[in-house]
PDB file of N, CA and C in Angstrom:
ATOM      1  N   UNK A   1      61.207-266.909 200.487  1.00  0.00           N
ATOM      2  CA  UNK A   1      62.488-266.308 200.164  1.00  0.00           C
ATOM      3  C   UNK A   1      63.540-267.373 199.892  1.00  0.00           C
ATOM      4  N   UNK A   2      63.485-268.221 200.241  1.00  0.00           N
ATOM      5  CA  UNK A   2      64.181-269.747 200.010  1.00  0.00           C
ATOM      6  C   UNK A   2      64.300-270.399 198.928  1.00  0.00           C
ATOM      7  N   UNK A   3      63.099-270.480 198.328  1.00  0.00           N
ATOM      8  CA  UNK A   3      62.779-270.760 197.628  1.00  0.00           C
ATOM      9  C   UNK A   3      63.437-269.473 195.920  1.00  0.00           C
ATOM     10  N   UNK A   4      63.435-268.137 196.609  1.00  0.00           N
ATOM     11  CA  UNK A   4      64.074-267.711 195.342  1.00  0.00           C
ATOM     12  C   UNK A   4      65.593-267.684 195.576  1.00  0.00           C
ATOM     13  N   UNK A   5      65.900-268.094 196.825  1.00  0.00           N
ATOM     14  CA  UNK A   5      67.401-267.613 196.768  1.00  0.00           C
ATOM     15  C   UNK A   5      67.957-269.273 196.304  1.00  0.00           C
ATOM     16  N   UNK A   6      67.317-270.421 196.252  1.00  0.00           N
ATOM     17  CA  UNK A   6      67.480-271.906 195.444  1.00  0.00           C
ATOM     18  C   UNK A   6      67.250-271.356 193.521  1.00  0.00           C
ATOM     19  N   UNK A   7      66.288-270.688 193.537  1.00  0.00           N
ATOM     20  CA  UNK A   7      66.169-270.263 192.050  1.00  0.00           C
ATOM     21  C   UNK A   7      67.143-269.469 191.553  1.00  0.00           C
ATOM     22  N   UNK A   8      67.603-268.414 192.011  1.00  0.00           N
ATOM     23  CA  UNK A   8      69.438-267.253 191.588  1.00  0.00           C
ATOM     24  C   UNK A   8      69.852-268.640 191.724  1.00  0.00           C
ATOM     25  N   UNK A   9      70.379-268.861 192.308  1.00  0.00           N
ATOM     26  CA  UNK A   9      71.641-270.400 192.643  1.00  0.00           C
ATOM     27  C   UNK A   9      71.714-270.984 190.943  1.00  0.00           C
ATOM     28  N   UNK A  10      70.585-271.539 190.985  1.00  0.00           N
ATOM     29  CA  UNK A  10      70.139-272.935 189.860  1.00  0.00           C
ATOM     30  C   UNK A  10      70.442-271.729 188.634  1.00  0.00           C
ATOM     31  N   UNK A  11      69.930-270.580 188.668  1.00  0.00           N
ATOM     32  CA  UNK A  11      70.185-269.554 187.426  1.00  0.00           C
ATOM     33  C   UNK A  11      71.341-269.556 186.987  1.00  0.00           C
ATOM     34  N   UNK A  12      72.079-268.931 188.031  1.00  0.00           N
ATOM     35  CA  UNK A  12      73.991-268.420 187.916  1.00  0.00           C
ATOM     36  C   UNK A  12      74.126-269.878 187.590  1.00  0.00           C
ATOM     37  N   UNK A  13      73.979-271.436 188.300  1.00  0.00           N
ATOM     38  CA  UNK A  13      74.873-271.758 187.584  1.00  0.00           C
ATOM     39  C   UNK A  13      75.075-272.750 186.421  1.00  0.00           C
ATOM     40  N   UNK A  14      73.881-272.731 186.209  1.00  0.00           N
ATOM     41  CA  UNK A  14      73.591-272.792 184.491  1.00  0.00           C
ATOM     42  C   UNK A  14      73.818-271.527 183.599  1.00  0.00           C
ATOM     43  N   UNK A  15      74.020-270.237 183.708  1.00  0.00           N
ATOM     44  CA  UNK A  15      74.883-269.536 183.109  1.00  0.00           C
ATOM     45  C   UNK A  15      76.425-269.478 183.048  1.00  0.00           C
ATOM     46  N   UNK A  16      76.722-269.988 184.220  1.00  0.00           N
ATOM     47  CA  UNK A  16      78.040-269.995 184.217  1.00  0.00           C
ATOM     48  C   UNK A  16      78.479-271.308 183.161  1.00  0.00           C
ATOM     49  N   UNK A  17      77.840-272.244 183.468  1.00  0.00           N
ATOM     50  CA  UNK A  17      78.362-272.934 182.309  1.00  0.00           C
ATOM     51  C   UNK A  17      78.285-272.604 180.622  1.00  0.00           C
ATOM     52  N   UNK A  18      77.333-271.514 180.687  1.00  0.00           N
ATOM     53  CA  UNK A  18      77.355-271.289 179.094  1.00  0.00           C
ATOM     54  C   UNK A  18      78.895-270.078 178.832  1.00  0.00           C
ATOM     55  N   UNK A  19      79.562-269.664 179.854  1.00  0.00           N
ATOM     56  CA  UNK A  19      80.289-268.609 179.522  1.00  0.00           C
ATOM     57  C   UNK A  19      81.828-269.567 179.198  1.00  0.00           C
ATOM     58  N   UNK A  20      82.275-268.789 177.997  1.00  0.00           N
ATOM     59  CA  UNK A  20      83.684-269.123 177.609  1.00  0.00           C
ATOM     60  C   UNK A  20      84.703-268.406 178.692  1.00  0.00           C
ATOM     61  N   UNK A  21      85.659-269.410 178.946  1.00  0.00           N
ATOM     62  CA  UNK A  21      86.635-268.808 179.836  1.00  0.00           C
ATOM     63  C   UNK A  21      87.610-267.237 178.685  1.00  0.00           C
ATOM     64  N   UNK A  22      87.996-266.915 179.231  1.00  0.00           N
ATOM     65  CA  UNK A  22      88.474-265.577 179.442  1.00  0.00           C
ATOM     66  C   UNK A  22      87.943-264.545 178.807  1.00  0.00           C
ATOM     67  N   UNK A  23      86.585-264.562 178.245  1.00  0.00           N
ATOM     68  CA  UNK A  23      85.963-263.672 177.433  1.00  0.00           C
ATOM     69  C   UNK A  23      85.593-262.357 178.517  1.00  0.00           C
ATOM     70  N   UNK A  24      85.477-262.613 179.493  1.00  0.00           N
ATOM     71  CA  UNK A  24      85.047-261.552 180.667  1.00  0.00           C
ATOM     72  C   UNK A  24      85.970-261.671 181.728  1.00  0.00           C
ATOM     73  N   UNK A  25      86.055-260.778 182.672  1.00  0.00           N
ATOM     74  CA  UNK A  25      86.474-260.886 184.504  1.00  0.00           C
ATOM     75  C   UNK A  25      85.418-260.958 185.583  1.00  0.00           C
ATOM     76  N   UNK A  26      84.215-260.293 184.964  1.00  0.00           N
ATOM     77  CA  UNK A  26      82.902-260.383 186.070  1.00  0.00           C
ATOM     78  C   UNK A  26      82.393-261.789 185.739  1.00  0.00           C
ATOM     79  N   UNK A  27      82.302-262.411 187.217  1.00  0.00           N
ATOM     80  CA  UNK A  27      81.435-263.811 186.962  1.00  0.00           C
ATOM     81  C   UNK A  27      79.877-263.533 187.482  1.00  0.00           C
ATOM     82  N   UNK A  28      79.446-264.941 186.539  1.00  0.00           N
ATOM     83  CA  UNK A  28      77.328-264.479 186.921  1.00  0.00           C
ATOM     84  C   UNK A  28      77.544-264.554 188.818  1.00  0.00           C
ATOM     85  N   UNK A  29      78.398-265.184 189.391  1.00  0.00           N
ATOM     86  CA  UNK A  29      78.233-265.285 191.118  1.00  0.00           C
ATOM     87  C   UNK A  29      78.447-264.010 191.296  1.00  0.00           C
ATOM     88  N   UNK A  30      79.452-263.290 190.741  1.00  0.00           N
ATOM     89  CA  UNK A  30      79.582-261.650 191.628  1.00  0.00           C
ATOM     90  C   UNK A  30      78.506-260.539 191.157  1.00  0.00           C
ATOM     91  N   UNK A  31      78.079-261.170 190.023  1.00  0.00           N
ATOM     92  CA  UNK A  31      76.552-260.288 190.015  1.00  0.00           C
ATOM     93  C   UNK A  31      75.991-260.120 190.381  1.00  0.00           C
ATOM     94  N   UNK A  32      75.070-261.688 190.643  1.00  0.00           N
ATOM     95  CA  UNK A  32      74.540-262.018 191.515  1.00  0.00           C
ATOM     96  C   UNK A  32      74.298-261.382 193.006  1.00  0.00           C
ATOM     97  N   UNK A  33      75.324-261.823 193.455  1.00  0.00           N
ATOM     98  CA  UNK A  33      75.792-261.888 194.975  1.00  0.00           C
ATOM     99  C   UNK A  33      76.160-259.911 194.908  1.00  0.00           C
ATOM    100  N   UNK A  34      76.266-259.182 194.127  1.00  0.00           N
ATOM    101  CA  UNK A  34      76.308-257.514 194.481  1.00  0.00           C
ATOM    102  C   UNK A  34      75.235-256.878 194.360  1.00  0.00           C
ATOM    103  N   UNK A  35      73.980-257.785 193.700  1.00  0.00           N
ATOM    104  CA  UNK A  35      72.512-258.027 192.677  1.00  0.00           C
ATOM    105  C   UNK A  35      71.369-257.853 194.045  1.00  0.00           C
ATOM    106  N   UNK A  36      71.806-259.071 195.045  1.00  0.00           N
ATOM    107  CA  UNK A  36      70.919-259.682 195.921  1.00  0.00           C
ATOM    108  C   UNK A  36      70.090-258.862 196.745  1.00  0.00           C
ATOM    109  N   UNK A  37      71.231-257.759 197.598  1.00  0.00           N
ATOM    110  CA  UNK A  37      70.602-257.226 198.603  1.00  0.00           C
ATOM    111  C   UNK A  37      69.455-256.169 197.651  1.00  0.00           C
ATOM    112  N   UNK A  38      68.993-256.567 196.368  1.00  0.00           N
ATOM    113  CA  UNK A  38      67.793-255.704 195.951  1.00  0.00           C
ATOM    114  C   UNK A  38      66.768-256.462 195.468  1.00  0.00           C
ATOM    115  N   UNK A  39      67.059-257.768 196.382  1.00  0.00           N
ATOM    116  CA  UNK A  39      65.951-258.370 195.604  1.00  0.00           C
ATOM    117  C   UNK A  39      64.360-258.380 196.363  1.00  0.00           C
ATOM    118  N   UNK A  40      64.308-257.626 197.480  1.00  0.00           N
ATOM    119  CA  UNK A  40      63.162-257.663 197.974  1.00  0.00           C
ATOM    120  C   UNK A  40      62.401-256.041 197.290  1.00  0.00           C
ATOM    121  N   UNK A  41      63.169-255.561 196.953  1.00  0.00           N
ATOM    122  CA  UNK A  41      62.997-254.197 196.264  1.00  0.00           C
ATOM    123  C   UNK A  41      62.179-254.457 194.841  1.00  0.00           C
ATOM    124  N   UNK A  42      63.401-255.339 194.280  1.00  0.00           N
ATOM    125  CA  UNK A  42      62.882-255.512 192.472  1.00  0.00           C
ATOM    126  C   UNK A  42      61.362-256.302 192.728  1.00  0.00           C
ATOM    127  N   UNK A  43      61.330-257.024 193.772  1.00  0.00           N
ATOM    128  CA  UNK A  43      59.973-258.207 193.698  1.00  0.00           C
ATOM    129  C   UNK A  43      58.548-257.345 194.164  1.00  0.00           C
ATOM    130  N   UNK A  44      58.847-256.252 194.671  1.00  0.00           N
ATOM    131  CA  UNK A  44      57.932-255.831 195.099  1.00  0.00           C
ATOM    132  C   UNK A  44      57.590-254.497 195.093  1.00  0.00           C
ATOM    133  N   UNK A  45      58.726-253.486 194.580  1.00  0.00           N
ATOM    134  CA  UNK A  45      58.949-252.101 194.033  1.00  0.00           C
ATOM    135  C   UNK A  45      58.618-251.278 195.335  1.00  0.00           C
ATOM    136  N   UNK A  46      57.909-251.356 196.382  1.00  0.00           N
ATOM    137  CA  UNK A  46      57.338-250.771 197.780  1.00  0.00           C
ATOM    138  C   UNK A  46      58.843-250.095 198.287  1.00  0.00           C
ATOM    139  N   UNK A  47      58.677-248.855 198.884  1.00  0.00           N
ATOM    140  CA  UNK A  47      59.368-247.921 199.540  1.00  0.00           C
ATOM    141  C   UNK A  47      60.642-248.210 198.519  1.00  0.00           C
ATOM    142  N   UNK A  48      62.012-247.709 199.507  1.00  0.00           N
ATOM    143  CA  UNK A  48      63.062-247.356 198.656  1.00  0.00           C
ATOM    144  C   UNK A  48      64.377-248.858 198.571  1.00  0.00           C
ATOM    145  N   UNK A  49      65.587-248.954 197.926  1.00  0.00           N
ATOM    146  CA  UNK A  49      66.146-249.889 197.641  1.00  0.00           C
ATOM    147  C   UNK A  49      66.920-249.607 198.657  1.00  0.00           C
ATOM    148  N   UNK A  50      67.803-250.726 199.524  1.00  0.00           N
ATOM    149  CA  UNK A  50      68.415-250.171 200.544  1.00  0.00           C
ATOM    150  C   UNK A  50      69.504-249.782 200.503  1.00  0.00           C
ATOM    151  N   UNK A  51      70.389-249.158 201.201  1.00  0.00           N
ATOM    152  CA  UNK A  51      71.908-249.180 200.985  1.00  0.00           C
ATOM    153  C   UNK A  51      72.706-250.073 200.427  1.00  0.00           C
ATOM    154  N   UNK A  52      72.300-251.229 201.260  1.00  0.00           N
ATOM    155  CA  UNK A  52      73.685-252.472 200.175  1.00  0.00           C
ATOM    156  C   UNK A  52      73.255-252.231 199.193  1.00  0.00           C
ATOM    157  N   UNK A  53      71.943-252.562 198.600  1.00  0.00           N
ATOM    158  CA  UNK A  53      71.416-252.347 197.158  1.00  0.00           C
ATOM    159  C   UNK A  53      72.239-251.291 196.832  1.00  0.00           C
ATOM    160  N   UNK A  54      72.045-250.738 196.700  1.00  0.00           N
ATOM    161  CA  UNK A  54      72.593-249.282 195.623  1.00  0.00           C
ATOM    162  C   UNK A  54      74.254-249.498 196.125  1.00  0.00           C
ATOM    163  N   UNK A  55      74.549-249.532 197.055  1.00  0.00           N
ATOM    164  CA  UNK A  55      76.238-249.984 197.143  1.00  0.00           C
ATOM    165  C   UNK A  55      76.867-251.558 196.805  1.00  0.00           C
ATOM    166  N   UNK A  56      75.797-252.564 196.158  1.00  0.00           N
ATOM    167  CA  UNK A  56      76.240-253.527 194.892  1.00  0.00           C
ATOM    168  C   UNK A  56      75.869-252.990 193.823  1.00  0.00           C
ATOM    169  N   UNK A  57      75.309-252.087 193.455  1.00  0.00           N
ATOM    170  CA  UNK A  57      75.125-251.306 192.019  1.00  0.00           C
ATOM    171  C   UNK A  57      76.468-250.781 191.917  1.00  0.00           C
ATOM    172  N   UNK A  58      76.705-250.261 192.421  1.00  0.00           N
ATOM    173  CA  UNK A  58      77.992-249.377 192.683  1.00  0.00           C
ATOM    174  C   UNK A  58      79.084-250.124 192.472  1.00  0.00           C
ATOM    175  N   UNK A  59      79.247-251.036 192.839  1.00  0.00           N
ATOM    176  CA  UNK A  59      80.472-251.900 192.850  1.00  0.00           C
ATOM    177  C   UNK A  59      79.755-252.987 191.756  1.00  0.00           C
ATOM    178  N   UNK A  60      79.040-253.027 191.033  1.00  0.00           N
ATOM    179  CA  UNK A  60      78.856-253.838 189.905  1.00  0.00           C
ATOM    180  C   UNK A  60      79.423-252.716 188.726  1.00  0.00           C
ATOM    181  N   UNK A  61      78.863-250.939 189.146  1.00  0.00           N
ATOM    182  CA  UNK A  61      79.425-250.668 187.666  1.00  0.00           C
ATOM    183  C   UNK A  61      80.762-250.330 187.805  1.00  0.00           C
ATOM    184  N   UNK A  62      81.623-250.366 188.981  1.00  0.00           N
ATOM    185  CA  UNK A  62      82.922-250.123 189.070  1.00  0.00           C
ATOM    186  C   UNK A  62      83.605-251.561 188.383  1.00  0.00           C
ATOM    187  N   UNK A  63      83.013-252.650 188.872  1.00  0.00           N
ATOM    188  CA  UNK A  63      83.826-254.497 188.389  1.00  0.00           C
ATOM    189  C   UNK A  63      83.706-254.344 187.050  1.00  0.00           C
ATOM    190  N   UNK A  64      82.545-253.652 186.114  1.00  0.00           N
ATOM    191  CA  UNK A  64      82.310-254.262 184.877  1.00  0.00           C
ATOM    192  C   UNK A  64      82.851-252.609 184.136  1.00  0.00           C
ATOM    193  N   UNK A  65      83.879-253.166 183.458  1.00  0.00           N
ATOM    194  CA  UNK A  65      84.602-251.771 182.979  1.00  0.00           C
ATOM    195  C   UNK A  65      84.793-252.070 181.345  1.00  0.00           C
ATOM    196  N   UNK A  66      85.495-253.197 181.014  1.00  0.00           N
ATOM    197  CA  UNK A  66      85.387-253.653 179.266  1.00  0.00           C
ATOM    198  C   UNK A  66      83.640-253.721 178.700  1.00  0.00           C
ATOM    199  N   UNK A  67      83.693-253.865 177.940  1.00  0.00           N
ATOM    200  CA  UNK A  67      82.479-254.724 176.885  1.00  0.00           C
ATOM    201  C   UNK A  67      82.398-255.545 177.003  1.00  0.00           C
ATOM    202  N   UNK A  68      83.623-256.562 177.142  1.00  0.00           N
ATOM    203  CA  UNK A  68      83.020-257.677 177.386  1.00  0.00           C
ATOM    204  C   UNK A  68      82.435-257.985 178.897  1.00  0.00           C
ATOM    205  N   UNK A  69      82.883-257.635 179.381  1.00  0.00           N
ATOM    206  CA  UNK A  69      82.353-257.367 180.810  1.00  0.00           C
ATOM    207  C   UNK A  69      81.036-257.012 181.667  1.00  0.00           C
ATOM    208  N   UNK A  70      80.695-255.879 180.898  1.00  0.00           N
ATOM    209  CA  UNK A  70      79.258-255.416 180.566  1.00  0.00           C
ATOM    210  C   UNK A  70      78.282-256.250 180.195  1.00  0.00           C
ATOM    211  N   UNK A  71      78.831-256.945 179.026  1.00  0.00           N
ATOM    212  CA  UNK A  71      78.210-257.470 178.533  1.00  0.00           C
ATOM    213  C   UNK A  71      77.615-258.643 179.248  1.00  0.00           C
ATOM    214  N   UNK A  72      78.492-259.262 179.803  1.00  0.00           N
ATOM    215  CA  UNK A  72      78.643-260.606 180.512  1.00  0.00           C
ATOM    216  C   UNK A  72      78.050-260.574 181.897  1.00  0.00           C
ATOM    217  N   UNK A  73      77.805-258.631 182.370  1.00  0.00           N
ATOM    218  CA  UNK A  73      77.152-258.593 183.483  1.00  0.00           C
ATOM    219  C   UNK A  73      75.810-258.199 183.232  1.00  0.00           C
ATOM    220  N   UNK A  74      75.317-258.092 182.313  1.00  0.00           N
ATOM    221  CA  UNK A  74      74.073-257.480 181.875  1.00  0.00           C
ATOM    222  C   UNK A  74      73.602-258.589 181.316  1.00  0.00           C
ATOM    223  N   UNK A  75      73.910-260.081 180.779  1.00  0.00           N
ATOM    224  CA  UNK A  75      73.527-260.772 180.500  1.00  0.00           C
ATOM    225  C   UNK A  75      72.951-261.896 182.181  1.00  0.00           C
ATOM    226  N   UNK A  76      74.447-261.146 182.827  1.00  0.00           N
ATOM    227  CA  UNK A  76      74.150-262.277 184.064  1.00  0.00           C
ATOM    228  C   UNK A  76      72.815-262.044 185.156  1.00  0.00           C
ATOM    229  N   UNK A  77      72.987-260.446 184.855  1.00  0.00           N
ATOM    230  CA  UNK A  77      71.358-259.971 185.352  1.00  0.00           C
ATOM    231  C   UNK A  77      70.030-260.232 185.255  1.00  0.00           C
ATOM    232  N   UNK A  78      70.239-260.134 183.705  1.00  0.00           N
ATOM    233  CA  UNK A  78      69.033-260.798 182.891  1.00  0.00           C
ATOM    234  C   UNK A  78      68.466-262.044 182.897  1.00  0.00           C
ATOM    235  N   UNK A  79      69.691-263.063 183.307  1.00  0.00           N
ATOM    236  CA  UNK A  79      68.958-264.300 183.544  1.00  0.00           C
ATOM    237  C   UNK A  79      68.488-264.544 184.871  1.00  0.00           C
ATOM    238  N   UNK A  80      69.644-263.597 186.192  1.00  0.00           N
ATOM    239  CA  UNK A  80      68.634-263.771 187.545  1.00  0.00           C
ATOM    240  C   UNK A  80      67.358-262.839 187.078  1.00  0.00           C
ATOM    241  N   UNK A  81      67.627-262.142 186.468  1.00  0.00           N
ATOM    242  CA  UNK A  81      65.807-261.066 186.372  1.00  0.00           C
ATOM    243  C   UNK A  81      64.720-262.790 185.750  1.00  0.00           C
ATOM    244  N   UNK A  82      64.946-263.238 184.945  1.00  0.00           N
ATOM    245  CA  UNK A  82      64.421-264.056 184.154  1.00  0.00           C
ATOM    246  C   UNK A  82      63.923-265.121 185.230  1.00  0.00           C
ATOM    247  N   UNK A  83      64.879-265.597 186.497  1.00  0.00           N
ATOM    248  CA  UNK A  83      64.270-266.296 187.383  1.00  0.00           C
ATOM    249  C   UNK A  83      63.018-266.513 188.542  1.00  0.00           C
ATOM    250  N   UNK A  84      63.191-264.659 188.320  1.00  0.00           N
ATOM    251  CA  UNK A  84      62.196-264.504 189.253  1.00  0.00           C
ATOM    252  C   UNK A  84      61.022-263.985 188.703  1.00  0.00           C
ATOM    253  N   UNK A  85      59.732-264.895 188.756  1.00  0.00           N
ATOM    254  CA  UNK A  85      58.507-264.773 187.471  1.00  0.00           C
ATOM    255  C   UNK A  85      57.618-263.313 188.050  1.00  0.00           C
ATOM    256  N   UNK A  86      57.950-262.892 189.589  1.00  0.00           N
ATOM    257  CA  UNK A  86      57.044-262.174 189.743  1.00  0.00           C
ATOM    258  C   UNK A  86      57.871-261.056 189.494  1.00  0.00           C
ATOM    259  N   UNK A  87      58.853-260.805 189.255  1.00  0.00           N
ATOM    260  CA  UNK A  87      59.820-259.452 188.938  1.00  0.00           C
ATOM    261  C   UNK A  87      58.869-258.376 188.706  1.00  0.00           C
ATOM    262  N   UNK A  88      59.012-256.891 189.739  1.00  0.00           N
ATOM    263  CA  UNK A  88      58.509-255.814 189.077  1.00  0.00           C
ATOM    264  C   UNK A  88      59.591-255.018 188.227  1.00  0.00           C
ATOM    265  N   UNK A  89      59.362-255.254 187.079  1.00  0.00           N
ATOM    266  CA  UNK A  89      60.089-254.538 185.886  1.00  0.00           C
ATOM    267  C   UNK A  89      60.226-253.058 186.049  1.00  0.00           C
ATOM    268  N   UNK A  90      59.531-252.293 186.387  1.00  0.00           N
ATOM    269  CA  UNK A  90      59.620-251.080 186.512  1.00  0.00           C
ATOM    270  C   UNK A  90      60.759-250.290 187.670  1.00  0.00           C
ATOM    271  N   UNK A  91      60.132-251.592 189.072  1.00  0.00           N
ATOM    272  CA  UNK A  91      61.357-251.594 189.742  1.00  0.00           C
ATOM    273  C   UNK A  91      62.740-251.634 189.704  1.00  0.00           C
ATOM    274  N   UNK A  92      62.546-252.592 188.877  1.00  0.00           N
ATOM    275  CA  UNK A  92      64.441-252.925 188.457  1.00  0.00           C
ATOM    276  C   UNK A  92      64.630-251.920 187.333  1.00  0.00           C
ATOM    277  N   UNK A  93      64.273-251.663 186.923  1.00  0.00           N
ATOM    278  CA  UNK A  93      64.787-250.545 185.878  1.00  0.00           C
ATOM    279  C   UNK A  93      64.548-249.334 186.283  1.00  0.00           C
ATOM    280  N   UNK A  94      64.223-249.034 187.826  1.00  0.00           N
ATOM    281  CA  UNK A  94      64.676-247.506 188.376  1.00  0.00           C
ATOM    282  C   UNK A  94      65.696-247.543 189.129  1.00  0.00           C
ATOM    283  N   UNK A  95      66.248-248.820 189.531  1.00  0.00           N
ATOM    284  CA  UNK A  95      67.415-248.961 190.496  1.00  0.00           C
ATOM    285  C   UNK A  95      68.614-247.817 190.566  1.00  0.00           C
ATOM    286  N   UNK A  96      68.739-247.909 189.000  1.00  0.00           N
ATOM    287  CA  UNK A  96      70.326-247.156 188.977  1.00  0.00           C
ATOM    288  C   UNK A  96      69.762-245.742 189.080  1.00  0.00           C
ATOM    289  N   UNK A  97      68.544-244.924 188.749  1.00  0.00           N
ATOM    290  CA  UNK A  97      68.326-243.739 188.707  1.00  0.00           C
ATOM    291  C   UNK A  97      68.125-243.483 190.211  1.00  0.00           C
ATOM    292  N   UNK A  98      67.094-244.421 190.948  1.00  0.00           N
ATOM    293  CA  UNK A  98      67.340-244.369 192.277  1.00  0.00           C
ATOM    294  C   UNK A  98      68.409-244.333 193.631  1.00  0.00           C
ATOM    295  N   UNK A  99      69.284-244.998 192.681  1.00  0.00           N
ATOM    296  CA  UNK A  99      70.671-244.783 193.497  1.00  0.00           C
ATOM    297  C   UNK A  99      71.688-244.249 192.956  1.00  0.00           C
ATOM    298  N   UNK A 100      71.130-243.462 192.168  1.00  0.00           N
ATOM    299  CA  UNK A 100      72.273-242.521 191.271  1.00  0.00           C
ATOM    300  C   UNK A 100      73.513-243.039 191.034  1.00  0.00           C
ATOM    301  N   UNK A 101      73.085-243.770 190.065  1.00  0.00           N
ATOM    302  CA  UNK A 101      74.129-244.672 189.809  1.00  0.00           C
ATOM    303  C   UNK A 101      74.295-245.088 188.215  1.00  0.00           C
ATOM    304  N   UNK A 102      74.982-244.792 187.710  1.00  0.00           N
ATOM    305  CA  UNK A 102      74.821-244.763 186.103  1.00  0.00           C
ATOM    306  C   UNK A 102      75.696-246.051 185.793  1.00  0.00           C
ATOM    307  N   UNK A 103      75.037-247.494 185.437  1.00  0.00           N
ATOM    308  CA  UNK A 103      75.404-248.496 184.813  1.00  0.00           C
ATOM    309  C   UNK A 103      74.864-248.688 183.400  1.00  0.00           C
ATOM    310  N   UNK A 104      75.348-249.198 182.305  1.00  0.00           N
ATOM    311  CA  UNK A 104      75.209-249.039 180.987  1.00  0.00           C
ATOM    312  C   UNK A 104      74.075-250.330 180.597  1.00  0.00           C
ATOM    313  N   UNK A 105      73.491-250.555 181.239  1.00  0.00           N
ATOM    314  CA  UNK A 105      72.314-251.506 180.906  1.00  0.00           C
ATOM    315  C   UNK A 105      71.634-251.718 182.190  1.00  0.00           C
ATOM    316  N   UNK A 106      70.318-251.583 181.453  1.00  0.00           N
ATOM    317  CA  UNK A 106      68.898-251.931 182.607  1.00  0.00           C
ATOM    318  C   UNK A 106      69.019-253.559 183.183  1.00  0.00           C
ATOM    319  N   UNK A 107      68.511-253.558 184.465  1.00  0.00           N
ATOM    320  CA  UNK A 107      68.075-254.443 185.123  1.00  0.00           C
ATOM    321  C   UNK A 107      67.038-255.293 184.423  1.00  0.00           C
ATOM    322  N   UNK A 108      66.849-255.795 183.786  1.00  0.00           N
ATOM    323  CA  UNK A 108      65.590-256.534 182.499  1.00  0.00           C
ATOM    324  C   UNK A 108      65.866-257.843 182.201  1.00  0.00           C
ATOM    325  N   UNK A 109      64.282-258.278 182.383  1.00  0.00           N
ATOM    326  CA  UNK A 109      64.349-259.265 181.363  1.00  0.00           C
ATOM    327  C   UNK A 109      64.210-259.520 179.984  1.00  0.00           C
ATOM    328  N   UNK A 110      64.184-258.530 179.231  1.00  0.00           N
ATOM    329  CA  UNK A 110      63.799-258.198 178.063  1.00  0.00           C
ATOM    330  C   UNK A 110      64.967-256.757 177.576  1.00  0.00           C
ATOM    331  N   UNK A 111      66.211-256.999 177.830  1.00  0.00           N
ATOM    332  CA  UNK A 111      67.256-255.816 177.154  1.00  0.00           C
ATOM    333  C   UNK A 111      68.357-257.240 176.263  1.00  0.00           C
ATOM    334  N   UNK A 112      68.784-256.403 175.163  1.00  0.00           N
ATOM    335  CA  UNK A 112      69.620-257.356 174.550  1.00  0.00           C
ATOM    336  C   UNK A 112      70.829-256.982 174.557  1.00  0.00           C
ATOM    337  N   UNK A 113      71.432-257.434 175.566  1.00  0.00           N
ATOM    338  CA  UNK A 113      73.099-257.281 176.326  1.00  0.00           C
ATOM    339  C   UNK A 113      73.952-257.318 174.905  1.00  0.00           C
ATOM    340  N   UNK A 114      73.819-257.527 173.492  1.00  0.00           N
ATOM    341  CA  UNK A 114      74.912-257.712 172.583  1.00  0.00           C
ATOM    342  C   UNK A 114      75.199-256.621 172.107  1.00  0.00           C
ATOM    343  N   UNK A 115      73.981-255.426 172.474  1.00  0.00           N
ATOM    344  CA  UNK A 115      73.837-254.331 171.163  1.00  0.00           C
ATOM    345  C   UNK A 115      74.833-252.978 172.230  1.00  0.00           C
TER     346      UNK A 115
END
């Protein structure tokens, strides 16, 4: 677990350096860090996502309200999804239905945050 929570780290913050200042308000750290408490969920899809999980979903789709925002949080997802090689995909892309939670882009490593 150390070992992936050194891998998010090294992710966010080599994304953060690719982001232009004021194009967004959500940073890849508050993604991240509202992202986390589901990461034993996404890695392994077994039983259900826990409360924090679905209550940083919640407060990720309340922070990300513009386009650009969205955008910038669905990109920031994508690259922690991208870090972790064993990701169950299926998992992360039931999150929001599982916690009834309607955010405008999947948990993926493979969604294209521009469209």
């Amino acid at each position: 677990m150390k070992g992936v929570v050194i891998s998010v780290l090294v992710v966010v913050a080599m994304v953060q350096l690719m982001v232009r200042p004021g194009e967004a308000t959500i940073s890849c750290e508050e993604v991240v860090n509202l992202v986390r408490p589901c990461a034993s969920y996404i890695m392994t899809g077994i039983g259900s996502p826990t409360v924090a999980c679905c209550n940083g979903l919640d407060q990720l789709r309340k922070s990300a309200t513009t386009t650009a925002d969205k955008q910038q949080a669905c990109q920031c997802a994508k690259d922690a999804a991208a870090g972790f090689p064993m990701i169950n995909e299926q998992a992360a892309a039931s999150l929001p239905t599982i916690c009834k939670i309607h955010i405008d882009f999947p948990i993926s490593k493979n969604i294209n945050c521009q469209e």
